[in-house]
Protein backbone atom coordinates (compact mmCIF):
# COMPACT_ATOMS: atom_id res chain seq x y z
CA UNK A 1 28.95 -32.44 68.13
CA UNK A 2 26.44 -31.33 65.17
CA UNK A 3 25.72 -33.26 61.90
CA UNK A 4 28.69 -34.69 60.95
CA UNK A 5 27.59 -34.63 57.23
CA UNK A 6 26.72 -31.31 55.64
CA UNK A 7 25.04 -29.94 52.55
CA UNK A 8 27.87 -32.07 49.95
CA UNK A 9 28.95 -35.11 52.42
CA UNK A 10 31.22 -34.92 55.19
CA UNK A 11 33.85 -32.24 55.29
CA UNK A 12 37.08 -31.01 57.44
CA UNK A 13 40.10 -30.33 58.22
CA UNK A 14 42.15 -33.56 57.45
CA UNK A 15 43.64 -35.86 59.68
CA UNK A 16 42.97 -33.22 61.90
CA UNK A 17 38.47 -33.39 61.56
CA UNK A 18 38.26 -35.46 59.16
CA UNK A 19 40.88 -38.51 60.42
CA UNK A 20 41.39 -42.11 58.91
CA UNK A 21 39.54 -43.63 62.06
CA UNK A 22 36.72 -41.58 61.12
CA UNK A 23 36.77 -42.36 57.26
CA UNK A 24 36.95 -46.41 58.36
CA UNK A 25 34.12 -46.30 60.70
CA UNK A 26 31.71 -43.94 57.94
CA UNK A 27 32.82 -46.65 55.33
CA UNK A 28 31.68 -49.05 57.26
CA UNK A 29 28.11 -47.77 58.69
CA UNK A 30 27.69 -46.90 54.96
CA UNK A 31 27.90 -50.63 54.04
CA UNK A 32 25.72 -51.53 56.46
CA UNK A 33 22.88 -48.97 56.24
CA UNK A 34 22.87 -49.15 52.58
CA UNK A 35 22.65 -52.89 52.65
CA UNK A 36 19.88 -52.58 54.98
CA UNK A 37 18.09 -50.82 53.02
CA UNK A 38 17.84 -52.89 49.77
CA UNK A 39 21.09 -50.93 48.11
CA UNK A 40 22.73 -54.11 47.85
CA UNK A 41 21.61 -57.06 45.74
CA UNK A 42 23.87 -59.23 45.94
CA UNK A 43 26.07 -60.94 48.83
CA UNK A 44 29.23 -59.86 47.90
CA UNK A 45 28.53 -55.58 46.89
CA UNK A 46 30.62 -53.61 44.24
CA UNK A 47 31.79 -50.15 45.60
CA UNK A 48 34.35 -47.64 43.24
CA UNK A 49 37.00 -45.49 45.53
CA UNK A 50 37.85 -42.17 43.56
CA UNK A 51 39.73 -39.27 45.04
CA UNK A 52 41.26 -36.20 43.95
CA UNK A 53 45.55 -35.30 44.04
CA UNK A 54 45.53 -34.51 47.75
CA UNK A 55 47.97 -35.75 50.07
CA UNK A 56 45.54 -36.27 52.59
CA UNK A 57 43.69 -38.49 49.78
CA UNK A 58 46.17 -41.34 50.20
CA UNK A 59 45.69 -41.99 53.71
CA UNK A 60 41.94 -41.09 53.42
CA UNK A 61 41.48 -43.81 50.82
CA UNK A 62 43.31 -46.95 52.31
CA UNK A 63 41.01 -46.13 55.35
CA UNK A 64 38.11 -46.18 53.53
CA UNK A 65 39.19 -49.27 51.23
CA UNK A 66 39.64 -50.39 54.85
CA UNK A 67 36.28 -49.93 56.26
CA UNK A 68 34.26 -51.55 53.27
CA UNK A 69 36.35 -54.40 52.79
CA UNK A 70 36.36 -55.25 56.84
CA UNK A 71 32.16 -55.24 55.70
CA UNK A 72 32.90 -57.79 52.81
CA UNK A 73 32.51 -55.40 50.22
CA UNK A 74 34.76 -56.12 47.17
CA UNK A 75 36.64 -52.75 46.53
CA UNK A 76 37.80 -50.97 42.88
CA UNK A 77 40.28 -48.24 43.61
CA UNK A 78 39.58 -45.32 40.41
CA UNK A 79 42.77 -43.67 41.67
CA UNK A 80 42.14 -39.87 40.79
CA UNK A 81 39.02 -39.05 39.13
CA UNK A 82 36.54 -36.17 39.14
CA UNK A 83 33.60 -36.56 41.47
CA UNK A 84 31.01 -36.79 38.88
CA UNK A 85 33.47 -39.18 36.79
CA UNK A 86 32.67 -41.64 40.02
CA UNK A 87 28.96 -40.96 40.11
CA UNK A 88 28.72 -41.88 36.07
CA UNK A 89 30.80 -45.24 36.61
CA UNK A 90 28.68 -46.22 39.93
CA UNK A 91 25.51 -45.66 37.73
CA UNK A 92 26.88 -47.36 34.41
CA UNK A 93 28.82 -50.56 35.98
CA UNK A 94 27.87 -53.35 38.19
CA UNK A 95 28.58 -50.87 41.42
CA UNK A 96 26.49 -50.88 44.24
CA UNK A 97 28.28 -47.72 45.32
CA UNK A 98 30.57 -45.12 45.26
CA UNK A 99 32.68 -43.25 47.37
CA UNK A 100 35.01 -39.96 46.61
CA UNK A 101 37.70 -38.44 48.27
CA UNK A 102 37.71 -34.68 47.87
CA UNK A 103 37.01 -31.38 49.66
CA UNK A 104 36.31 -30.05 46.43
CA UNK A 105 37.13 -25.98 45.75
CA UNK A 106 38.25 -26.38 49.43
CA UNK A 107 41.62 -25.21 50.05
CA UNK A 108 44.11 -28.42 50.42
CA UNK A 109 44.66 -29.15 53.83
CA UNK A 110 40.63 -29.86 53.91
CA UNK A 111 39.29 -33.15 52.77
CA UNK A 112 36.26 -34.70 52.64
CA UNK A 113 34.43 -38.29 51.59
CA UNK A 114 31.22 -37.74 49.26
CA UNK A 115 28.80 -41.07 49.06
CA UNK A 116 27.01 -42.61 46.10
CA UNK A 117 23.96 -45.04 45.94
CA UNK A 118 23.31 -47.23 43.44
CA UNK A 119 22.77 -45.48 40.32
CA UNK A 120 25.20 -42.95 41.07
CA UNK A 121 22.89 -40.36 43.21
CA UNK A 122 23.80 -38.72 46.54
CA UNK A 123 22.79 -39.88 49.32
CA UNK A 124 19.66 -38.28 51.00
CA UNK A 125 19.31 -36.83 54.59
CA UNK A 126 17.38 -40.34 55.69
CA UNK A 127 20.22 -42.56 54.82
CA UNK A 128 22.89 -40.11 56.00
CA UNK A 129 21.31 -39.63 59.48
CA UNK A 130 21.27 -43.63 59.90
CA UNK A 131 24.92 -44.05 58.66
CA UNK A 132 25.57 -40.93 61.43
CA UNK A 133 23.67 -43.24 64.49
CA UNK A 134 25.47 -46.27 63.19
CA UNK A 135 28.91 -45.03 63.89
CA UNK A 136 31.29 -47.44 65.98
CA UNK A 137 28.34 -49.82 67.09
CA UNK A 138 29.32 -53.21 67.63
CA UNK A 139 28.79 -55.30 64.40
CA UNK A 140 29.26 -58.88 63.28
CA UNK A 141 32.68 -58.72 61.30
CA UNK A 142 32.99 -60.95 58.23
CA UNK A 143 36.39 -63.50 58.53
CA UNK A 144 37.67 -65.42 55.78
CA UNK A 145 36.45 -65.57 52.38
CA UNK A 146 33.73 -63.01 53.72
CA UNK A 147 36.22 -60.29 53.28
CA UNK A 148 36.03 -57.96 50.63
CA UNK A 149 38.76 -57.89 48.05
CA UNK A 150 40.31 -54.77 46.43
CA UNK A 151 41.64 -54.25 42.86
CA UNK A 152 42.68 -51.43 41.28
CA UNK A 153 41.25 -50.48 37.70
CA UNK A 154 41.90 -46.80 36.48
CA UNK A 155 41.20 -47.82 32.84
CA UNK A 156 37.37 -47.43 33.92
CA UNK A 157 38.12 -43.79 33.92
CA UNK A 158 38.65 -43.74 29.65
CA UNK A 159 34.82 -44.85 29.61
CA UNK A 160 33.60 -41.85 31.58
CA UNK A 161 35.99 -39.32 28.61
CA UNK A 162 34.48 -41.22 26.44
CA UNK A 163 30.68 -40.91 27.98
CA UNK A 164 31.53 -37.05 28.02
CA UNK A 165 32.36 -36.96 24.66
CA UNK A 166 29.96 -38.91 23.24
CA UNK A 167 27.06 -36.88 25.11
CA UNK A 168 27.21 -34.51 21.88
CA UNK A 169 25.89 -37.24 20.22
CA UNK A 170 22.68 -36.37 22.68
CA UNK A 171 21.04 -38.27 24.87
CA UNK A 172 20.11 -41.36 22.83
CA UNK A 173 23.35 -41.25 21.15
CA UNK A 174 22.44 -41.03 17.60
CA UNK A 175 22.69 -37.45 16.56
CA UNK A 176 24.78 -35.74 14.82
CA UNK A 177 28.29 -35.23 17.28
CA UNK A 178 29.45 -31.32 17.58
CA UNK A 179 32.84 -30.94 16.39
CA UNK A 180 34.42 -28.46 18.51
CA UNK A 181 37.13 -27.83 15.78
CA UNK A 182 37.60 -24.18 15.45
CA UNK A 183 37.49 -23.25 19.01
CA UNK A 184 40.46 -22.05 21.01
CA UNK A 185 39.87 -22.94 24.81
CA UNK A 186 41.85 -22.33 27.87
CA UNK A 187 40.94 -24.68 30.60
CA UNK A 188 42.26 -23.79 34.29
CA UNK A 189 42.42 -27.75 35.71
CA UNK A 190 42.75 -26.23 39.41
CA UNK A 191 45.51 -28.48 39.83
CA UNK A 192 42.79 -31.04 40.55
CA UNK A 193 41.14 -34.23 39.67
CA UNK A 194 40.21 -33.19 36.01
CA UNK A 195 43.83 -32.63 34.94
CA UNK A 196 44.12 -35.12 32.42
CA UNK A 197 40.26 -35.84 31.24
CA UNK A 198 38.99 -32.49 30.48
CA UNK A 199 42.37 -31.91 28.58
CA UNK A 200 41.34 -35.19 26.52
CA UNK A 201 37.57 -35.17 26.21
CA UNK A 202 38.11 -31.35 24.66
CA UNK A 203 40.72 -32.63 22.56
CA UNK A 204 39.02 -35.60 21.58
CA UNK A 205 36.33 -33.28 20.25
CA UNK A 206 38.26 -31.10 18.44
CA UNK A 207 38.84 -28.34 20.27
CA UNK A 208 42.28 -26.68 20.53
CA UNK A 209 43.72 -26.68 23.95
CA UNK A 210 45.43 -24.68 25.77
CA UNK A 211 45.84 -26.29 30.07
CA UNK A 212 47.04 -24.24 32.68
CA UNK A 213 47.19 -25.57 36.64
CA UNK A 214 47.11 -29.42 35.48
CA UNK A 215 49.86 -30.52 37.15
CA UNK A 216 49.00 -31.57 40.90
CA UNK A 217 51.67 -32.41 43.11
CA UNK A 218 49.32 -33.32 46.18
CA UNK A 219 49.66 -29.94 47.40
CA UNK A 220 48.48 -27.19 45.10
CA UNK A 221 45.24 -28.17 44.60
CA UNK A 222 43.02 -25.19 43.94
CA UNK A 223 45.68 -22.51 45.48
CA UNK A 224 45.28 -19.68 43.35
CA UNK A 225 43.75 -21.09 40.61
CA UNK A 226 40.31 -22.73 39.79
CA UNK A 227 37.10 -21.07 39.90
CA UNK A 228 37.72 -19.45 42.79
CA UNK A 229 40.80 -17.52 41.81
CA UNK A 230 40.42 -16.90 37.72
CA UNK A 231 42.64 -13.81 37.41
CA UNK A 232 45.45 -16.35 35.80
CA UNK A 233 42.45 -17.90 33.84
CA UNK A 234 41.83 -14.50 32.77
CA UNK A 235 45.23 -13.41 31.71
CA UNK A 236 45.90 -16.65 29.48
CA UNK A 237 42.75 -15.96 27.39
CA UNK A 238 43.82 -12.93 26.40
CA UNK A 239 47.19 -14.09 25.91
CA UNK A 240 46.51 -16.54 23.69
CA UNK A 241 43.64 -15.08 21.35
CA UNK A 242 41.22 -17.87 23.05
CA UNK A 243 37.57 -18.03 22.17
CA UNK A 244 36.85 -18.92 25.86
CA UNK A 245 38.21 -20.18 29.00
CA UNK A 246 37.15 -22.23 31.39
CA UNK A 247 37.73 -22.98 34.89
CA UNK A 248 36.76 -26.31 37.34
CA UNK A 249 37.89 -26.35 41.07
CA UNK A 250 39.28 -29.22 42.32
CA UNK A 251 37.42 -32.00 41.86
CA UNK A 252 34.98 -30.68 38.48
CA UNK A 253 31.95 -30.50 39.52
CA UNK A 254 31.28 -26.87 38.86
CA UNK A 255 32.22 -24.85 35.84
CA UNK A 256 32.58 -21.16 35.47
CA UNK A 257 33.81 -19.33 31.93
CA UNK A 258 35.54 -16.22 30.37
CA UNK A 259 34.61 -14.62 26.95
CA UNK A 260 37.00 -14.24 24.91
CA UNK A 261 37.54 -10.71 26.55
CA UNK A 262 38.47 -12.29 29.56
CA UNK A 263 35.01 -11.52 31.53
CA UNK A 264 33.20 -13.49 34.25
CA UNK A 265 30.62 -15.90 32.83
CA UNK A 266 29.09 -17.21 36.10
CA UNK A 267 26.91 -20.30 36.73
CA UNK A 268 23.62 -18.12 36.29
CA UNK A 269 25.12 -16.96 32.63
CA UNK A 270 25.99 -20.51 32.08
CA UNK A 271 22.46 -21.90 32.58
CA UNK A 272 20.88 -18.82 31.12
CA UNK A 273 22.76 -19.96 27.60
CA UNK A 274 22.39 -23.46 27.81
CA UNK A 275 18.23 -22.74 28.85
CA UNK A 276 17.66 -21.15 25.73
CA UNK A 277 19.67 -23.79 23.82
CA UNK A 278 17.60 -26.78 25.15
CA UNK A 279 14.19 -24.50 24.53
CA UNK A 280 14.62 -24.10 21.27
CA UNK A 281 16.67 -27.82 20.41
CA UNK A 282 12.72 -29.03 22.68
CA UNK A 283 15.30 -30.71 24.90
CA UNK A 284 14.22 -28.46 28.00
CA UNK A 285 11.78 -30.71 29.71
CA UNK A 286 8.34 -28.79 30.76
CA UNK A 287 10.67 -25.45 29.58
CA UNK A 288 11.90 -25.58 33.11
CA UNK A 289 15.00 -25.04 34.86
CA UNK A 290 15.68 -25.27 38.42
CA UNK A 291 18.37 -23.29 40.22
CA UNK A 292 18.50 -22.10 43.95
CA UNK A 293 17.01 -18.98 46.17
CA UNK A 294 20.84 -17.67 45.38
CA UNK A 295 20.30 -17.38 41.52
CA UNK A 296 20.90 -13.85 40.42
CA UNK A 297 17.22 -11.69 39.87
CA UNK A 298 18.82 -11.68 36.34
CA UNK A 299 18.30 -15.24 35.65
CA UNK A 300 15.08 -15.28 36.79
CA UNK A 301 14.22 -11.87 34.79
CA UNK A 302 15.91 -13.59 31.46
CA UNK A 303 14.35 -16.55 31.26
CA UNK A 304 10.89 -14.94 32.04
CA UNK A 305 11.05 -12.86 28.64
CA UNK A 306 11.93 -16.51 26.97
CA UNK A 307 9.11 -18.43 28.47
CA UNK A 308 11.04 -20.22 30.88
CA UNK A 309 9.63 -21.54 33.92
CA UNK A 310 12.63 -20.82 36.81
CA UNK A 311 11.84 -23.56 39.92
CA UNK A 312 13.93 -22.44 42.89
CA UNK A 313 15.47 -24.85 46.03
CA UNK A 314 17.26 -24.29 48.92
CA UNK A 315 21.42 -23.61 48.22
CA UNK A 316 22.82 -26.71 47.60
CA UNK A 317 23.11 -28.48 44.69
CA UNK A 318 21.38 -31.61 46.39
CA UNK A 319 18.22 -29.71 46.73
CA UNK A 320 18.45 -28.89 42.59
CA UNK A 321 19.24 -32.36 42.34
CA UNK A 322 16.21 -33.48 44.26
CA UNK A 323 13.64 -31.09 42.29
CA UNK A 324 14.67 -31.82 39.08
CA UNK A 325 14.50 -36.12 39.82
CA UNK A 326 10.97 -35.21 41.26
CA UNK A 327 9.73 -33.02 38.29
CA UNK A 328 12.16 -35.31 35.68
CA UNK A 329 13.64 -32.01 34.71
CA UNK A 330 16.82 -31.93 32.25
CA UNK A 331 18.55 -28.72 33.65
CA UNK A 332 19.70 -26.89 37.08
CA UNK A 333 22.55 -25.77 38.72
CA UNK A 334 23.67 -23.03 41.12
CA UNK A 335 25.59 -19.51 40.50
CA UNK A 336 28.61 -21.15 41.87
CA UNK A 337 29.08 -23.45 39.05
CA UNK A 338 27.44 -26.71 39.45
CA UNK A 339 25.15 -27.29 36.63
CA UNK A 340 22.99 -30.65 35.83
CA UNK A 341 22.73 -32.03 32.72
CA UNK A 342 20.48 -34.69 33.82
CA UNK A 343 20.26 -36.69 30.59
CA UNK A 344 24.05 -37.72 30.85
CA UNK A 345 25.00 -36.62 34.54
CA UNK A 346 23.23 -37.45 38.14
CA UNK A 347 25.49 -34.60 39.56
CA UNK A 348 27.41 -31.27 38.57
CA UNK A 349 30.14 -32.21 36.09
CA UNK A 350 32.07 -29.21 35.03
CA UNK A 351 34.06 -31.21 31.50
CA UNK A 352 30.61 -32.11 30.64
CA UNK A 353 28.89 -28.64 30.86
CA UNK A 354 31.89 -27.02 29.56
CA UNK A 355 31.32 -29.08 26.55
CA UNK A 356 27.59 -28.39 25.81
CA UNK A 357 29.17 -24.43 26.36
CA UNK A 358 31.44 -24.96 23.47
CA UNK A 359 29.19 -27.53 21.60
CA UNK A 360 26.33 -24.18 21.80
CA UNK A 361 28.92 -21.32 20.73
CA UNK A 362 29.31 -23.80 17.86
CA UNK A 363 26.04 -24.75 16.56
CA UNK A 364 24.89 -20.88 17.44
CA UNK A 365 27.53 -19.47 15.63
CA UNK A 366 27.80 -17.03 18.38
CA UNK A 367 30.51 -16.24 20.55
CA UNK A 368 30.31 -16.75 24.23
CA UNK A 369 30.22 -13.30 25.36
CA UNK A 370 27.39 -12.91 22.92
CA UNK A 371 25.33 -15.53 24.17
CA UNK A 372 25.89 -14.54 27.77
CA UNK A 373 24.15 -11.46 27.24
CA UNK A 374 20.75 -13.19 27.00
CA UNK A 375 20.99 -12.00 30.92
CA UNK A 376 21.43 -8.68 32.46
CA UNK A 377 23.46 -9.06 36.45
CA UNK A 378 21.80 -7.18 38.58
CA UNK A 379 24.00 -6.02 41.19
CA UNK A 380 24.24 -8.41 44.67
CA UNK A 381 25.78 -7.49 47.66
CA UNK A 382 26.62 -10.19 50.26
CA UNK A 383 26.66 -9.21 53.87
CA UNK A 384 27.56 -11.98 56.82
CA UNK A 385 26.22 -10.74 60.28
CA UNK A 386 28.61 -12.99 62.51
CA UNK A 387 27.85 -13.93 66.36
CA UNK A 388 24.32 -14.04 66.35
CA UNK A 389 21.28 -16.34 66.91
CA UNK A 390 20.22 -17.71 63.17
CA UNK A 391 17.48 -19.36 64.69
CA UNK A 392 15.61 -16.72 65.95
CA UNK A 393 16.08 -15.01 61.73
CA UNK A 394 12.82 -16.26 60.69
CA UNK A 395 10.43 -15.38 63.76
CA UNK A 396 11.81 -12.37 64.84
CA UNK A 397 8.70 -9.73 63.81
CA UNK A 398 10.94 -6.68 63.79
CA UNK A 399 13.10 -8.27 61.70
CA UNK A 400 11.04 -9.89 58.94
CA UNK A 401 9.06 -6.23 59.18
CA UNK A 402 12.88 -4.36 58.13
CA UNK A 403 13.39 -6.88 55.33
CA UNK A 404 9.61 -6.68 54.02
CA UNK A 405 9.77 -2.67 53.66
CA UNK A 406 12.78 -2.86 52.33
CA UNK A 407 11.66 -5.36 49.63
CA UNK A 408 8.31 -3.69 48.96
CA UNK A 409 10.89 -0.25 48.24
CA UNK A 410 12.95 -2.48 45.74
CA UNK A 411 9.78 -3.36 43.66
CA UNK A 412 10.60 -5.98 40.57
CA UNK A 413 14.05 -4.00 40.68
CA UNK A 414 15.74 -5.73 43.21
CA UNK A 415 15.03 -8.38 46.03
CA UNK A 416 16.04 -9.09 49.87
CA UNK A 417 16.99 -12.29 51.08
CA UNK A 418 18.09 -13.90 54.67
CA UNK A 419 19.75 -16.60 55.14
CA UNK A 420 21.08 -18.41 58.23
CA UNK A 421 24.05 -20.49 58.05
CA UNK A 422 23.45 -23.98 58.66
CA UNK A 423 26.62 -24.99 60.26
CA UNK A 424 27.74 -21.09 62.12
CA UNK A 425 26.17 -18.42 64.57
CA UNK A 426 25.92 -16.06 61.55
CA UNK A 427 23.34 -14.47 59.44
CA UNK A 428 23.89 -14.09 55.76
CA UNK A 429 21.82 -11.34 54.35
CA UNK A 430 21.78 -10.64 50.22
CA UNK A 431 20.46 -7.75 48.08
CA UNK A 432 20.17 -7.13 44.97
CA UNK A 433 18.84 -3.96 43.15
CA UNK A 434 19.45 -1.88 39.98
CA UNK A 435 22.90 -0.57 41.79
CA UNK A 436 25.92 -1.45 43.71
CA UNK A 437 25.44 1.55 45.38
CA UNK A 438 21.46 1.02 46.39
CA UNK A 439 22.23 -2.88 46.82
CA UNK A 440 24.63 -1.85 49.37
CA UNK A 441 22.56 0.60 51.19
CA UNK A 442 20.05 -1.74 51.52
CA UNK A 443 21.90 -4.89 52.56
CA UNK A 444 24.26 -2.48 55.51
CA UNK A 445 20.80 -0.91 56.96
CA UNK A 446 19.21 -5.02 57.27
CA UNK A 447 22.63 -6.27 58.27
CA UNK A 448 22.55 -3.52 61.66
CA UNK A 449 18.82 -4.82 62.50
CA UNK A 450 20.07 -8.11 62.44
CA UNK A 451 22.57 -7.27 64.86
CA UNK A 452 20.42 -5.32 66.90
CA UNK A 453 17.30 -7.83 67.06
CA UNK A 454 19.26 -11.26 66.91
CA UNK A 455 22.57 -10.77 69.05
């Protein structure tokens, strides 16, 4: 068996992977490794239990309520919540930590259980690999009043609307609030955890909403809808004369937009605008972003002719979590969506960036599609070499020969990248150049040496 947690917690198939013995016994190594390890300061710990509207969430959540209570931790079920809704409470109550129920953009019958620290961060590899090698050991079990006792308080969730709303006060609080009156937005809910507070922070703020896919039913969570199928997102901007619409996945994290025209604003776009926002509000700490190695060369390109420092991690939005706590950096995010406002958010909250969107097509005066064209795509082809060694991608000298002549005949107009999957026997090689038709080229003729060198 390989790491059981990946790059975003612990993910799979549920009850089928991911099964309610398994979600007891993580709970419970989790209370004991964090404990361990100073998380805790207090005998009797504070943990918040959010999920999103899957099916599978209900089981998945009395196991883990389970688990930590068996360790005498004192349990507050959230009920459904967005992921970064849970992170903001565990970091602004008396939590010690946090745990959410969600697979995320993942299609429903997948589920998954994401852990926060005190503070509301992620956990890092360290901690994870302990609560991994701590699973079903024999432990002293609590009887008694040494139990942990479980309430249920869902009115925590008006504080984090209220948190998102009030961060366009900025980050002290005392500025002058955006009124989003005026705008028109469509907002695709993804049938998903942010159903009901996106709808009301927006609202709240002014705005003039228009909701489509917020009504989950425990089983149409992100099928066709979300930001991973916008075509109905699309179709109801137009429709309705919207200045922009917006679309979360399942449990809003990540945020992608249309213009008013109905065209993709992806997560490079996004941070591209909200960059050269911060820059000139002097909000953009050390006039740096970070993103990831993914981030289109068009980013990169942009914010280069804006004097904009672009600091790149591994893909994952841990890894842009990581750089920007060790460089105390106020923005990053991925092309997929996540972005981190780090001055009200510890992780990717797709209400809250949706609102500093809006809030910057209002005090711009500019309208989205506008201010998306501070960046210029460069075409990127994707190509997935499957059934082959990834470990051999980054020593094989034939190989890194093919993708170094084929990046010195891009020049500053394009770039190679290879990337083995972490979790499959495939190779994932990316190109971008001035064309489709030259990114392709490229990325086919890499894709056959990997096959040839690595199989």
């Amino acid at each position: 068996m390989g790491r059981l947690f990946g790059t975003d917690g612990v993910r799979g198939r549920a009850n089928q992977d991911l099964t309610a013995e398994v979600a007891l016994d993580l709970s419970v190594a989790a209370a004991h490794v964090l404990g361990e390890a100073g998380e805790f300061d207090r005998a009797r710990p504070r943990a918040l239990v959010g999920r999103d509207p899957r099916a599978s969430g209900e089981f998945l959540e009395a196991a883990v309520v389970a688990g930590l209570a068996s360790a005498g931790v004192d349990v507050v079920r959230l009920g459904v919540v967005p992921t970064p809704g849970v992170a903001w409470l565990v970091g602004h109550s008396a939590a010690e930590l946090g745990v959410m129920i969600s697979a995320s953009h993942n299609p429903m019958p997948d589920n998954g259980i994401k852990f926060f620290a005190r503070g509301g961060v992620k956990l890092d590899d360290r901690i994870e690999d302990a609560i991994e090698a701590r699973l079903r050991e024999p432990w002293q079990r609590p009887t008694g009043a040494g139990v942990g006792r479980v309430s249920d308080d869902g009115a925590l969730i008006e504080g984090y609307v209220a948190h998102l709303v009030g961060s366009l006060n900025g980050p002290d609080g005392d500025g002058a609030a955006v009124s989003l009156e005026g705008i028109t937005v469509v907002v695709d809910c993804a049938n998903g955890a942010a159903s009901m507070t996106a709808v009301a922070a927006f609202e709240t703020q002014g705005a003039t909403v228009v909701a489509i896919h917020a009504e989950p039913d425990g089983v149409n969570i992100n099928q066709d809808c979300g930001s991973t199928h916008m075509d109905d997102l699309r179709a109801a901007v137009v429709e309705h004369g919207a200045d922009l619409g917006i679309a979360l996945d399942g449990d809003a994290d990540r945020c992608l937009a249309v213009d008013a025209d109905g065209t993709l604003v992806d997560g490079d776009q996004i941070l591209a605008v909200l960059a050269v926002g911060m820059k000139e509000a002097g909000t953009l700490t050390g006039d740096t972003v970070v993103a990831t190695v993914m981030s289109n060369l068009g980013f990169v390109n942009a914010m280069r002719e804006h004097d904009i420092h672009v600091l790149q991690t591994k893909v994952g939005d841990r890894y842009v979590l990581e750089a920007m706590s060790a460089g105390g950096f106020a923005l990053g995010g991925e092309q997929s969506g996540h972005v981190v406002l780090s001055q009200y958010a510890t992780t990717g909250d797709g209400a809250l960036t949706a609102l500093h969107l809006m809030a910057r097509m209002v005090t711009s005066g500019r309208p989205l599609s506008e201010l998306a064209a501070v960046m210029t795509r460069l075409p990127q082809v994707l190509v997935n070499v499957n059934d082959v060694d990834r470990s051999r991608a980054s020593s094989d000298e034939e190989l890194l020969a093919a993708v170094a002549q084929a990046s010195e005949q891009l020049g500053d107009s394009g770039r190679v990248l290879l990337r083995p999957s972490g979790t499959e026997a495939l190779v994932r090689v990316m190109v971008e150049a001035e064309s489709f038709e030259r990114a392709q080229q490229v990325a086919q003729s890499l894709a056959e040496v990997v096959r040839l060198r690595l199989r």
